[in-house]
C-alpha atoms as a PDB file:
ATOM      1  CA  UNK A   1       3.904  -5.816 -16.725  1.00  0.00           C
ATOM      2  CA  UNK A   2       3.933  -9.369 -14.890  1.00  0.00           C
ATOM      3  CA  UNK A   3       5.748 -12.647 -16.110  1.00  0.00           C
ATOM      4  CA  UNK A   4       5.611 -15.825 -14.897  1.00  0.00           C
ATOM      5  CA  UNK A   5       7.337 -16.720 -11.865  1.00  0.00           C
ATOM      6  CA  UNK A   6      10.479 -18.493 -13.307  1.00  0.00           C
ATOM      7  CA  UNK A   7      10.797 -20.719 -10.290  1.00  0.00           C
ATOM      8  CA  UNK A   8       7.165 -20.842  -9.007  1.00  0.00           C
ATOM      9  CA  UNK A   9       4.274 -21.446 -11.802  1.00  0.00           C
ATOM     10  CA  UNK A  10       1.836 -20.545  -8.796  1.00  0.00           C
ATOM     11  CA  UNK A  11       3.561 -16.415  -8.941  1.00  0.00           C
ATOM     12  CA  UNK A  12       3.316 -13.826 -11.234  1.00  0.00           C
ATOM     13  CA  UNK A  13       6.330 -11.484 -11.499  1.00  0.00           C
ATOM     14  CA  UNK A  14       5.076  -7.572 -11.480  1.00  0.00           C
ATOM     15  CA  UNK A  15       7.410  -4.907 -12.333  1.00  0.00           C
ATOM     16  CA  UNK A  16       7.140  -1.367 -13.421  1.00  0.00           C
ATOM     17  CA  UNK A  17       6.770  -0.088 -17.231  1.00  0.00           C
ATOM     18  CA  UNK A  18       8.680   2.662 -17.620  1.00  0.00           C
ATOM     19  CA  UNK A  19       7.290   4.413 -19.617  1.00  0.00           C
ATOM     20  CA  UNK A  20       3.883   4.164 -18.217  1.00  0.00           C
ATOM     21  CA  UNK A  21       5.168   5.405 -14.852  1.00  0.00           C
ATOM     22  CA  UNK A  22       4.608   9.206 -15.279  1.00  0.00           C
ATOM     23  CA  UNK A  23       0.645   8.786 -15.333  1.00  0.00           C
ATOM     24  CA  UNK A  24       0.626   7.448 -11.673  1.00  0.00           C
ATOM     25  CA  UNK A  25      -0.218  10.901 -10.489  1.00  0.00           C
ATOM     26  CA  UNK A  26      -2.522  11.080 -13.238  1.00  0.00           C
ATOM     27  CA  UNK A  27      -4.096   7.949 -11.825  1.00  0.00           C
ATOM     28  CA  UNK A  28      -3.878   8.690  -8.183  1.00  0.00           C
ATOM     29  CA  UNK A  29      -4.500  12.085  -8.253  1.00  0.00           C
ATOM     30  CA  UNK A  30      -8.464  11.998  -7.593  1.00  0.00           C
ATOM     31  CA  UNK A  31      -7.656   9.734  -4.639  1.00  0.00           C
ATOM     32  CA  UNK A  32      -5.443  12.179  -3.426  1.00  0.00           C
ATOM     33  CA  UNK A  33      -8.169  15.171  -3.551  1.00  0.00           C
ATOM     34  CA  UNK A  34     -10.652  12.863  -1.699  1.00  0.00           C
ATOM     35  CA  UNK A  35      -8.343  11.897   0.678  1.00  0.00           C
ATOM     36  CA  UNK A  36      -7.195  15.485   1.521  1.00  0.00           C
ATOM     37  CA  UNK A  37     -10.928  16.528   1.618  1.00  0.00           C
ATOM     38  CA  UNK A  38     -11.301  14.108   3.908  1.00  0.00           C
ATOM     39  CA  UNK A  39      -8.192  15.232   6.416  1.00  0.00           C
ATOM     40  CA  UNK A  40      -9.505  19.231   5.855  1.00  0.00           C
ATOM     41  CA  UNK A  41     -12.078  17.914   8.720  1.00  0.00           C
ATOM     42  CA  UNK A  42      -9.795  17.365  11.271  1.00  0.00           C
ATOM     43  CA  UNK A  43      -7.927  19.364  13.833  1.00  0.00           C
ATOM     44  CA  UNK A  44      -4.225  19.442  13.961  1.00  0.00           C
ATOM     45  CA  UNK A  45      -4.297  17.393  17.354  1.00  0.00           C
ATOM     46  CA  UNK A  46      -6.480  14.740  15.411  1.00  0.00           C
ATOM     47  CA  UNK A  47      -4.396  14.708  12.655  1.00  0.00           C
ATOM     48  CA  UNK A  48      -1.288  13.888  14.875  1.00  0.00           C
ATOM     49  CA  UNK A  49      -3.250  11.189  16.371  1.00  0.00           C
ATOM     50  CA  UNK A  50      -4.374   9.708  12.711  1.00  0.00           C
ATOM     51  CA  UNK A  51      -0.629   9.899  11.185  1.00  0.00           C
ATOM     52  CA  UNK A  52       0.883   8.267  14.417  1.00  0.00           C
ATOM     53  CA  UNK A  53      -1.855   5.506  14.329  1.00  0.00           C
ATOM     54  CA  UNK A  54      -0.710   4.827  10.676  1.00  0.00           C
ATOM     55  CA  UNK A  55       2.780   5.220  11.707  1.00  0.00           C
ATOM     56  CA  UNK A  56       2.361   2.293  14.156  1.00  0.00           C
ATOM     57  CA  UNK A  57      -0.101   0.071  12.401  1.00  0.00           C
ATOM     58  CA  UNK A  58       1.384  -0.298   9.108  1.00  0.00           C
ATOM     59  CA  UNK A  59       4.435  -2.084  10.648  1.00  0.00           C
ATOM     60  CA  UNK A  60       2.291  -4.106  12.629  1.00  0.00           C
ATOM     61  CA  UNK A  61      -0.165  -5.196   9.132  1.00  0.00           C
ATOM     62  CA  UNK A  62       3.183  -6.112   7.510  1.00  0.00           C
ATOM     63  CA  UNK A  63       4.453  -8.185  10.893  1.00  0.00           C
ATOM     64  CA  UNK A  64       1.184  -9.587  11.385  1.00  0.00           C
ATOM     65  CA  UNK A  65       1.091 -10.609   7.342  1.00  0.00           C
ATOM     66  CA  UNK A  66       4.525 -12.163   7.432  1.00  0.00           C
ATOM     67  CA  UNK A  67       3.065 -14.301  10.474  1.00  0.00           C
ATOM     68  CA  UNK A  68       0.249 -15.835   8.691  1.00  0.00           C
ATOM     69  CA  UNK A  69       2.560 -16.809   5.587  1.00  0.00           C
ATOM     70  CA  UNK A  70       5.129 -18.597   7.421  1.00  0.00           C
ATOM     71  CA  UNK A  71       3.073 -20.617  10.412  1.00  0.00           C
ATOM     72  CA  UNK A  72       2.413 -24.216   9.124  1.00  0.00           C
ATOM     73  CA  UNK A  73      -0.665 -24.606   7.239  1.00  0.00           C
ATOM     74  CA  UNK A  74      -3.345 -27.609   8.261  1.00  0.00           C
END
């Protein structure tokens, strides 16, 4: 569901509908079978290396995101 931003016309408020939450797996779910078809492929080692590189990097997406939104724009 999204609303307006109450304070911001420029947002849109998302949030959740209940009752439309338990067909996320329903949705996801082919994802997930590619994605594990995908990792079948690799060794354990290489899957240590994957998991720790998206261990690491997601911070660093999020720190590098909240960078760009707050230096002063031209």
């Amino acid at each position: 569901m999204a609303a307006a931003d109450p304070t911001d016309r420029r947002k849109v408020v998302v949030a959740p509908v209940p009752e439309a939450l338990g067909r996320i797996d329903e949705v996801v779910s082919p994802a997930r079978e590619r994605i594990a078809e995908v990792l079948t492929a690799y060794t354990p080692e290489q899957l240590d290396v994957l998991f720790d590189y998206f261990e690491r990097a997601a911070p660093a997406f999020r720190a590098a995101t909240r960078q760009i939104r707050t230096r002063p724009r031209r």
